[in-house]
ModelCIF file with pLDDT and N, C-alpha, C, O atoms, coordinates in Angstrom:
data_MODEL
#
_entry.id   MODEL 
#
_entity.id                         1 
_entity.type                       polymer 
_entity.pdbx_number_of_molecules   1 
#
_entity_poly.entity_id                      1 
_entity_poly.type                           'polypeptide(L)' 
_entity_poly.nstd_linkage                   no 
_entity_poly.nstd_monomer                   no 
_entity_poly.pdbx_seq_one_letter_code       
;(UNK)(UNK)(UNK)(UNK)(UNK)(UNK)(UNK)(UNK)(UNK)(UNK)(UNK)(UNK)(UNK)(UNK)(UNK)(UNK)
(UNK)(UNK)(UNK)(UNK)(UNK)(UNK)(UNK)(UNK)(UNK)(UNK)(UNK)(UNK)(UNK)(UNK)
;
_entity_poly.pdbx_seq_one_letter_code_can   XXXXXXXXXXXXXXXXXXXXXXXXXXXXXX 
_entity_poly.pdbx_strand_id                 A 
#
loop_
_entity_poly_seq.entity_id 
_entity_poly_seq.num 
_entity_poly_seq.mon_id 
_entity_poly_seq.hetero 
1 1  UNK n 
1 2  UNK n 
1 3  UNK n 
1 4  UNK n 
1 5  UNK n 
1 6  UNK n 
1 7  UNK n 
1 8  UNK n 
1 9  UNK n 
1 10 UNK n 
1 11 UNK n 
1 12 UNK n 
1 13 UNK n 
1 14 UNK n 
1 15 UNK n 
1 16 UNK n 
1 17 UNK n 
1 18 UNK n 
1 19 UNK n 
1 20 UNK n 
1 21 UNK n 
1 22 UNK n 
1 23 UNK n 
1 24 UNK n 
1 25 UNK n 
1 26 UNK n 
1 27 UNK n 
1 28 UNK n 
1 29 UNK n 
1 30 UNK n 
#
_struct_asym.id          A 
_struct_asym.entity_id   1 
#
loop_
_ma_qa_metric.id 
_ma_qa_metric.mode 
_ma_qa_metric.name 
_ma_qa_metric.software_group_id 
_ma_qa_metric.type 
1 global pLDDT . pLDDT 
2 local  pLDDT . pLDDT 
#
_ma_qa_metric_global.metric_id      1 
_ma_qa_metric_global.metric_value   91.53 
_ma_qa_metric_global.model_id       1 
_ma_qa_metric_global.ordinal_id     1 
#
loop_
_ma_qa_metric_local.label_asym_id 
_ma_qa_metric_local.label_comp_id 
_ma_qa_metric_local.label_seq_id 
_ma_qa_metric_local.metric_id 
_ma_qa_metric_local.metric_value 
_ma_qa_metric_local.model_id 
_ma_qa_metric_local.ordinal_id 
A UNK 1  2 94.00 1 1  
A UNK 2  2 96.00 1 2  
A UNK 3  2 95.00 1 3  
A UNK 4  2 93.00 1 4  
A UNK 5  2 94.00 1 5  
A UNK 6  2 96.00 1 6  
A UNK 7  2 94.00 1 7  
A UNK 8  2 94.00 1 8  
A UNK 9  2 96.00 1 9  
A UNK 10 2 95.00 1 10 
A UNK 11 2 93.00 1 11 
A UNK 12 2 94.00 1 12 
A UNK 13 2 95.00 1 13 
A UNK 14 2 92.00 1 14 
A UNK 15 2 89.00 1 15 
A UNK 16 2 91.00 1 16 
A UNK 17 2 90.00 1 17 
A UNK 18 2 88.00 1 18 
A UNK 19 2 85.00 1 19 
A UNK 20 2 88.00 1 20 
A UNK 21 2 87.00 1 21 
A UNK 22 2 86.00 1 22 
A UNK 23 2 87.00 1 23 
A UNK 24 2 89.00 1 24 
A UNK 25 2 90.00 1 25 
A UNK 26 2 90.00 1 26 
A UNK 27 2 92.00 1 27 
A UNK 28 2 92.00 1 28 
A UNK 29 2 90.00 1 29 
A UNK 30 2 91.00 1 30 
#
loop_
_atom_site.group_PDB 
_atom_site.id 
_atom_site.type_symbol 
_atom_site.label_atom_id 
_atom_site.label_alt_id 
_atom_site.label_comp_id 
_atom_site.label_asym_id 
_atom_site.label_entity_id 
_atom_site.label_seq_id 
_atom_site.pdbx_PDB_ins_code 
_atom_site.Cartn_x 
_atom_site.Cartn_y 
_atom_site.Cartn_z 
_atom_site.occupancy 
_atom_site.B_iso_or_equiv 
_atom_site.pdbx_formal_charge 
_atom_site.auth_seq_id 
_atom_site.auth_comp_id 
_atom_site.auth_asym_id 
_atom_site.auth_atom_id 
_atom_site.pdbx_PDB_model_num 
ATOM 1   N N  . UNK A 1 1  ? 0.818  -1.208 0.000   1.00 94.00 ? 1  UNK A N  1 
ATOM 2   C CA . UNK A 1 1  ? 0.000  0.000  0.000   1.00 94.00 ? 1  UNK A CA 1 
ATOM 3   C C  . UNK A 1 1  ? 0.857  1.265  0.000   1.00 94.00 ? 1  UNK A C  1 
ATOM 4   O O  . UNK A 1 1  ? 0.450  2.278  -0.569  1.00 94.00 ? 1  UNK A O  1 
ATOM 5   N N  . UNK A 1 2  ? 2.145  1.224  0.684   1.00 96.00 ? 2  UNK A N  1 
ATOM 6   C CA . UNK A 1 2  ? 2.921  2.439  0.192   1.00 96.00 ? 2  UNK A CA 1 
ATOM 7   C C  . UNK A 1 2  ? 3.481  2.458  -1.085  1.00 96.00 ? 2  UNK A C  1 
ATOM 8   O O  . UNK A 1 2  ? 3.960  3.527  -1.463  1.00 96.00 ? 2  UNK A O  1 
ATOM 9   N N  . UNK A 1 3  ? 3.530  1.163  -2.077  1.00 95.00 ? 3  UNK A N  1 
ATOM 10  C CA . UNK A 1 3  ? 4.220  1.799  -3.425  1.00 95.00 ? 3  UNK A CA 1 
ATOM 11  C C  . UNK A 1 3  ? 2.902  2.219  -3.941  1.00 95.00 ? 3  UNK A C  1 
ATOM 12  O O  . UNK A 1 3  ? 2.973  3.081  -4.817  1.00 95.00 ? 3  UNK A O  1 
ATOM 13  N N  . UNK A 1 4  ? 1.043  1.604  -3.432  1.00 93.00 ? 4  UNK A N  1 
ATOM 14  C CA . UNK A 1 4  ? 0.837  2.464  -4.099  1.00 93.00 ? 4  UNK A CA 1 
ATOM 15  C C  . UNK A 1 4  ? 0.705  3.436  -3.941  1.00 93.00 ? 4  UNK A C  1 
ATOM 16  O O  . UNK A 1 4  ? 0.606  4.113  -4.965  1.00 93.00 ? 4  UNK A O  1 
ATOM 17  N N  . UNK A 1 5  ? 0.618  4.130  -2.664  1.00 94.00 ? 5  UNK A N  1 
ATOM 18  C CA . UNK A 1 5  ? 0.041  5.595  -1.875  1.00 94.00 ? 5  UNK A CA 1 
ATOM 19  C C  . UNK A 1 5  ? 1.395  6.538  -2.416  1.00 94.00 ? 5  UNK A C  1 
ATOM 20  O O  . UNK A 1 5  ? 1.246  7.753  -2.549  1.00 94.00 ? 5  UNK A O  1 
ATOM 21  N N  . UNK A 1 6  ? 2.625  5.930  -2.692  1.00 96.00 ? 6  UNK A N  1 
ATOM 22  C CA . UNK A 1 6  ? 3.620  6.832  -3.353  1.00 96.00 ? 6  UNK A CA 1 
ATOM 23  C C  . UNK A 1 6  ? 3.378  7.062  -4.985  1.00 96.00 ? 6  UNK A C  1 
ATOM 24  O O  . UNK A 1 6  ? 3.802  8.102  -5.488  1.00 96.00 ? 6  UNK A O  1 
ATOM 25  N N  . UNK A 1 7  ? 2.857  6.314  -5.605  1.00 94.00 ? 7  UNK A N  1 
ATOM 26  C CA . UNK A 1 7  ? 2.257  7.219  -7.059  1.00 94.00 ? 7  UNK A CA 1 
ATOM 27  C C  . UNK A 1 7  ? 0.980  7.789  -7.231  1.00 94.00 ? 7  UNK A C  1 
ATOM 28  O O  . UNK A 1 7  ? 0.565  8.423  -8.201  1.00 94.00 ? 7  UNK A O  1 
ATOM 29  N N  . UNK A 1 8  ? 0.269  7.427  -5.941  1.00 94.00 ? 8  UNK A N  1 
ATOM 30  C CA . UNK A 1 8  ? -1.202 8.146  -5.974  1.00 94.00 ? 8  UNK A CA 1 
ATOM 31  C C  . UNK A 1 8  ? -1.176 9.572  -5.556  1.00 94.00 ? 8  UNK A C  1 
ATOM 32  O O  . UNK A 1 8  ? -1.718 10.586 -5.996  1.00 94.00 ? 8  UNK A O  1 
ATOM 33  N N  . UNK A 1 9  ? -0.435 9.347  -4.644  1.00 96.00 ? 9  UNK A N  1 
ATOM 34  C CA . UNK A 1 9  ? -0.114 11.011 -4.038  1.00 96.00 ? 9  UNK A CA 1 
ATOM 35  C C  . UNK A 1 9  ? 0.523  11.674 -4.806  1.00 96.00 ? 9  UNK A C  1 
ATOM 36  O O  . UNK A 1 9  ? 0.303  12.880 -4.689  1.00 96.00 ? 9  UNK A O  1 
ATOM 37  N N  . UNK A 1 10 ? 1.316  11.365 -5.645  1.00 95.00 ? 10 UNK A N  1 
ATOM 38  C CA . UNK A 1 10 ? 2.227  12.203 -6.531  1.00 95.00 ? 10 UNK A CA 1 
ATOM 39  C C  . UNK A 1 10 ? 1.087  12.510 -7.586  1.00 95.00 ? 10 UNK A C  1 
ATOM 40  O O  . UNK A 1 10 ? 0.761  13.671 -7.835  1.00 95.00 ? 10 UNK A O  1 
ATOM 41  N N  . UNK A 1 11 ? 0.515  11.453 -8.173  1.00 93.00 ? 11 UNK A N  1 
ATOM 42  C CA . UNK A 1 11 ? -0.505 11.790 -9.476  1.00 93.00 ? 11 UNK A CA 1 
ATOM 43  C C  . UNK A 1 11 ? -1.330 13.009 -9.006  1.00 93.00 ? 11 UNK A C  1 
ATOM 44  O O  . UNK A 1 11 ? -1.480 14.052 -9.643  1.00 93.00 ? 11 UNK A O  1 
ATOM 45  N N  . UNK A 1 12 ? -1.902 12.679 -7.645  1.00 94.00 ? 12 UNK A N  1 
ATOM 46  C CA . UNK A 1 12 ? -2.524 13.505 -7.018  1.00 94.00 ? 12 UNK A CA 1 
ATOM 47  C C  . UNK A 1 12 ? -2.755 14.741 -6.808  1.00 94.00 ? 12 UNK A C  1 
ATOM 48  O O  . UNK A 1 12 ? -3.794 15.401 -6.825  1.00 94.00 ? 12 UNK A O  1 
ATOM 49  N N  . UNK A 1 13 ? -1.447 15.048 -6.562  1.00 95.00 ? 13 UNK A N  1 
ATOM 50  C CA . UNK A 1 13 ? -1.023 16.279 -6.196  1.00 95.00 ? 13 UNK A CA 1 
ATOM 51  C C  . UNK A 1 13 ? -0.646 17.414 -7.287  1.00 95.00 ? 13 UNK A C  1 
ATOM 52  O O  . UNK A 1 13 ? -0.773 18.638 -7.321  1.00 95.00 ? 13 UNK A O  1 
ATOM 53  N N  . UNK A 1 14 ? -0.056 16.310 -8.271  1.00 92.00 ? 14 UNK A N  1 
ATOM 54  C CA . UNK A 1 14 ? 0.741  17.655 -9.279  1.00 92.00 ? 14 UNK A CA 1 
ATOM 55  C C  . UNK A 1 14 ? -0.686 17.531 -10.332 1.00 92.00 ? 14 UNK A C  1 
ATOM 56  O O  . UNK A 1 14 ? -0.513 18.101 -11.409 1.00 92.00 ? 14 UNK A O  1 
ATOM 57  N N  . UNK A 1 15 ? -1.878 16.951 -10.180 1.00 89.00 ? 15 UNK A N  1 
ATOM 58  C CA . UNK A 1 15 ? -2.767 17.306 -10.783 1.00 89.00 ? 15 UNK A CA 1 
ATOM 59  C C  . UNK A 1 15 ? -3.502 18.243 -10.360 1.00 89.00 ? 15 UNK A C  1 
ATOM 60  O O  . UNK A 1 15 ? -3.599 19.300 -10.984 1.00 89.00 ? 15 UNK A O  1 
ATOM 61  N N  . UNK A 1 16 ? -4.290 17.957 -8.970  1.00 91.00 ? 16 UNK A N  1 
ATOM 62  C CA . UNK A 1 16 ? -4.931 18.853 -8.614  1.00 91.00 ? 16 UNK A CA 1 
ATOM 63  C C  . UNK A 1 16 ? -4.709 19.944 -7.736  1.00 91.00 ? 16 UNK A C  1 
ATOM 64  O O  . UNK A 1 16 ? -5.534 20.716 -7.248  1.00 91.00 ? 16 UNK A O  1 
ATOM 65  N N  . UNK A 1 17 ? -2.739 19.869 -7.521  1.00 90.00 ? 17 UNK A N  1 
ATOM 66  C CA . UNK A 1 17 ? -2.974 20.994 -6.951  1.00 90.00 ? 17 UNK A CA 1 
ATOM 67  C C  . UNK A 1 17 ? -1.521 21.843 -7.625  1.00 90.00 ? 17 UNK A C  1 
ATOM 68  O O  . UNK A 1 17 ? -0.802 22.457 -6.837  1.00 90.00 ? 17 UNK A O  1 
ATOM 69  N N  . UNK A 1 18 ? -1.274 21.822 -8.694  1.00 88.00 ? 18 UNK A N  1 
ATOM 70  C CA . UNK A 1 18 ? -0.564 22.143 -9.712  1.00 88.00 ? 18 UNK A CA 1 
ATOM 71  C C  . UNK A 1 18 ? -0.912 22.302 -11.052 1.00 88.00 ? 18 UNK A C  1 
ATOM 72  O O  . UNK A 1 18 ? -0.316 22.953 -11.910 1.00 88.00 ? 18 UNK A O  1 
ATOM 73  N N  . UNK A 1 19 ? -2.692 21.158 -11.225 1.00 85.00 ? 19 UNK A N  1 
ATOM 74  C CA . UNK A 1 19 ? -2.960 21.902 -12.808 1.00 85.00 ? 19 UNK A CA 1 
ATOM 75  C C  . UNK A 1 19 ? -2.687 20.974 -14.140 1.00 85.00 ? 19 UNK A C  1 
ATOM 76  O O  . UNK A 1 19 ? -3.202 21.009 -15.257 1.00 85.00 ? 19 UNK A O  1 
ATOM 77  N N  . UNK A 1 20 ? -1.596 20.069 -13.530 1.00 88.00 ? 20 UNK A N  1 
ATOM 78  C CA . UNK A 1 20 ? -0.646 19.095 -14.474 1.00 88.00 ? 20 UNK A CA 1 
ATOM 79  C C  . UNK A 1 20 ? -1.411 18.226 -15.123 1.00 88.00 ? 20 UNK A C  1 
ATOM 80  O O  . UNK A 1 20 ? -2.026 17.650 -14.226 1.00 88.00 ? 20 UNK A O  1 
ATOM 81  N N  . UNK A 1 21 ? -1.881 17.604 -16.568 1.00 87.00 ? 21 UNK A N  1 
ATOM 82  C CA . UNK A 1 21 ? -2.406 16.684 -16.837 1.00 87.00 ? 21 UNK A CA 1 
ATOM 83  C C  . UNK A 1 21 ? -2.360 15.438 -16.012 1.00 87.00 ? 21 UNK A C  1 
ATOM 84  O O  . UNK A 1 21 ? -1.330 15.414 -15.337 1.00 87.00 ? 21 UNK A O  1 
ATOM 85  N N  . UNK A 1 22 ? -3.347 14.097 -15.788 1.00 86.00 ? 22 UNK A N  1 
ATOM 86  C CA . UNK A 1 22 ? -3.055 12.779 -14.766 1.00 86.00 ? 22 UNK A CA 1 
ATOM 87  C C  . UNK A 1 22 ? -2.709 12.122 -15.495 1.00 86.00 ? 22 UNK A C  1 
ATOM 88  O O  . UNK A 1 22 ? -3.420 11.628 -16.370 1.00 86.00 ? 22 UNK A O  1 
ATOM 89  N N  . UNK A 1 23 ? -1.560 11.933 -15.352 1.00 87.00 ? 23 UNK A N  1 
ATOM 90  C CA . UNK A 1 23 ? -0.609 11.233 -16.368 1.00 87.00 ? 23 UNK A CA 1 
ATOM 91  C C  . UNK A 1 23 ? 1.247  10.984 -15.610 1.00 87.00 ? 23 UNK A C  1 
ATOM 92  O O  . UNK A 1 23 ? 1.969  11.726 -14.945 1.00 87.00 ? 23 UNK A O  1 
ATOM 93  N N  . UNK A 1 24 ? 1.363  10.018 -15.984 1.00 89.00 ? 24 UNK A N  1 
ATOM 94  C CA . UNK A 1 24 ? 3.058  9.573  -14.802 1.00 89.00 ? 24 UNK A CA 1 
ATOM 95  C C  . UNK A 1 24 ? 4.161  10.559 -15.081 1.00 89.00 ? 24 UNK A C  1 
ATOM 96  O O  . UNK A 1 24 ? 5.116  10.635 -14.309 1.00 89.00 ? 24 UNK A O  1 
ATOM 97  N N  . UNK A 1 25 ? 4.026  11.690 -16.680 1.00 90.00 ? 25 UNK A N  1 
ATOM 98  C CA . UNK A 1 25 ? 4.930  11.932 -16.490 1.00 90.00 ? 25 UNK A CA 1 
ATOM 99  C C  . UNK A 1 25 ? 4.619  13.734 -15.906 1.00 90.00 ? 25 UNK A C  1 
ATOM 100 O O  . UNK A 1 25 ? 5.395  14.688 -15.948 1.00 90.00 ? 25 UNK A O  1 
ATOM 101 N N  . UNK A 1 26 ? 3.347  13.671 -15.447 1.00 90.00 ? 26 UNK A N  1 
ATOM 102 C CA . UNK A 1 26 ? 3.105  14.990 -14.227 1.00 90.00 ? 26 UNK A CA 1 
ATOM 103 C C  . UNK A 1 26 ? 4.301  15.307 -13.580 1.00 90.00 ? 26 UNK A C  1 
ATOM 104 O O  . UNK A 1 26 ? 5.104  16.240 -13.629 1.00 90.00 ? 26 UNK A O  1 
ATOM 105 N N  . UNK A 1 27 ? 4.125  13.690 -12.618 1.00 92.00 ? 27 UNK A N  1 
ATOM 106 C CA . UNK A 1 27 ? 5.071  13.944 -11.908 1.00 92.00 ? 27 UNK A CA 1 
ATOM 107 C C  . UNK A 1 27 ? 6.209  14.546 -11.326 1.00 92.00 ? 27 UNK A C  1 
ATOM 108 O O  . UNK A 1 27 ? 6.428  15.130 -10.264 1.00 92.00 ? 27 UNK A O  1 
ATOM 109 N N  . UNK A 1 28 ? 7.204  14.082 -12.828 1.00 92.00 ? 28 UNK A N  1 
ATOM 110 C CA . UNK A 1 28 ? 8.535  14.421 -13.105 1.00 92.00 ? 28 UNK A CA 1 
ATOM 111 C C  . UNK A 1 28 ? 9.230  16.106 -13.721 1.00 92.00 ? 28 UNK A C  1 
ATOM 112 O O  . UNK A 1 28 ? 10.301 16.439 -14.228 1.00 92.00 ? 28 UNK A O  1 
ATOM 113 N N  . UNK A 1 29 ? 7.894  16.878 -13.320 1.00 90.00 ? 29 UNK A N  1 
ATOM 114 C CA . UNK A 1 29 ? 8.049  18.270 -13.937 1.00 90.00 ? 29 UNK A CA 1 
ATOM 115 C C  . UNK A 1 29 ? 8.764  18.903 -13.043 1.00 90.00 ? 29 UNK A C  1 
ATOM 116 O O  . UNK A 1 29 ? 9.387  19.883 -13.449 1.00 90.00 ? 29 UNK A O  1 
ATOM 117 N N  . UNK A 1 30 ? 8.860  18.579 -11.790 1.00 91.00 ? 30 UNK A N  1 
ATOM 118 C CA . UNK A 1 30 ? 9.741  19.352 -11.312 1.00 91.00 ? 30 UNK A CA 1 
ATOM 119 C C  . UNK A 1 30 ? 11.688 19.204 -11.521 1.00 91.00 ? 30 UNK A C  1 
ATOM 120 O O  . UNK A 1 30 ? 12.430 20.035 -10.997 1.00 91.00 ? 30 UNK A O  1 
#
């Protein structure tokens, strides 16, 4: 449950609270 809660939160985050399409390579924008 943490590998998945570590790509859910990331998808998560740089979508809805950054704007970023939900997509894996959101992520990696920083």
């Amino acid at each position: 449950w943490a590998i998945y809660g570590v790509v859910a939160l990331s998808l998560a985050f740089f979508c809805y609270n950054k704007g970023l399409p939900l997509s894996i390579r959101s992520i990696f924008y920083p």
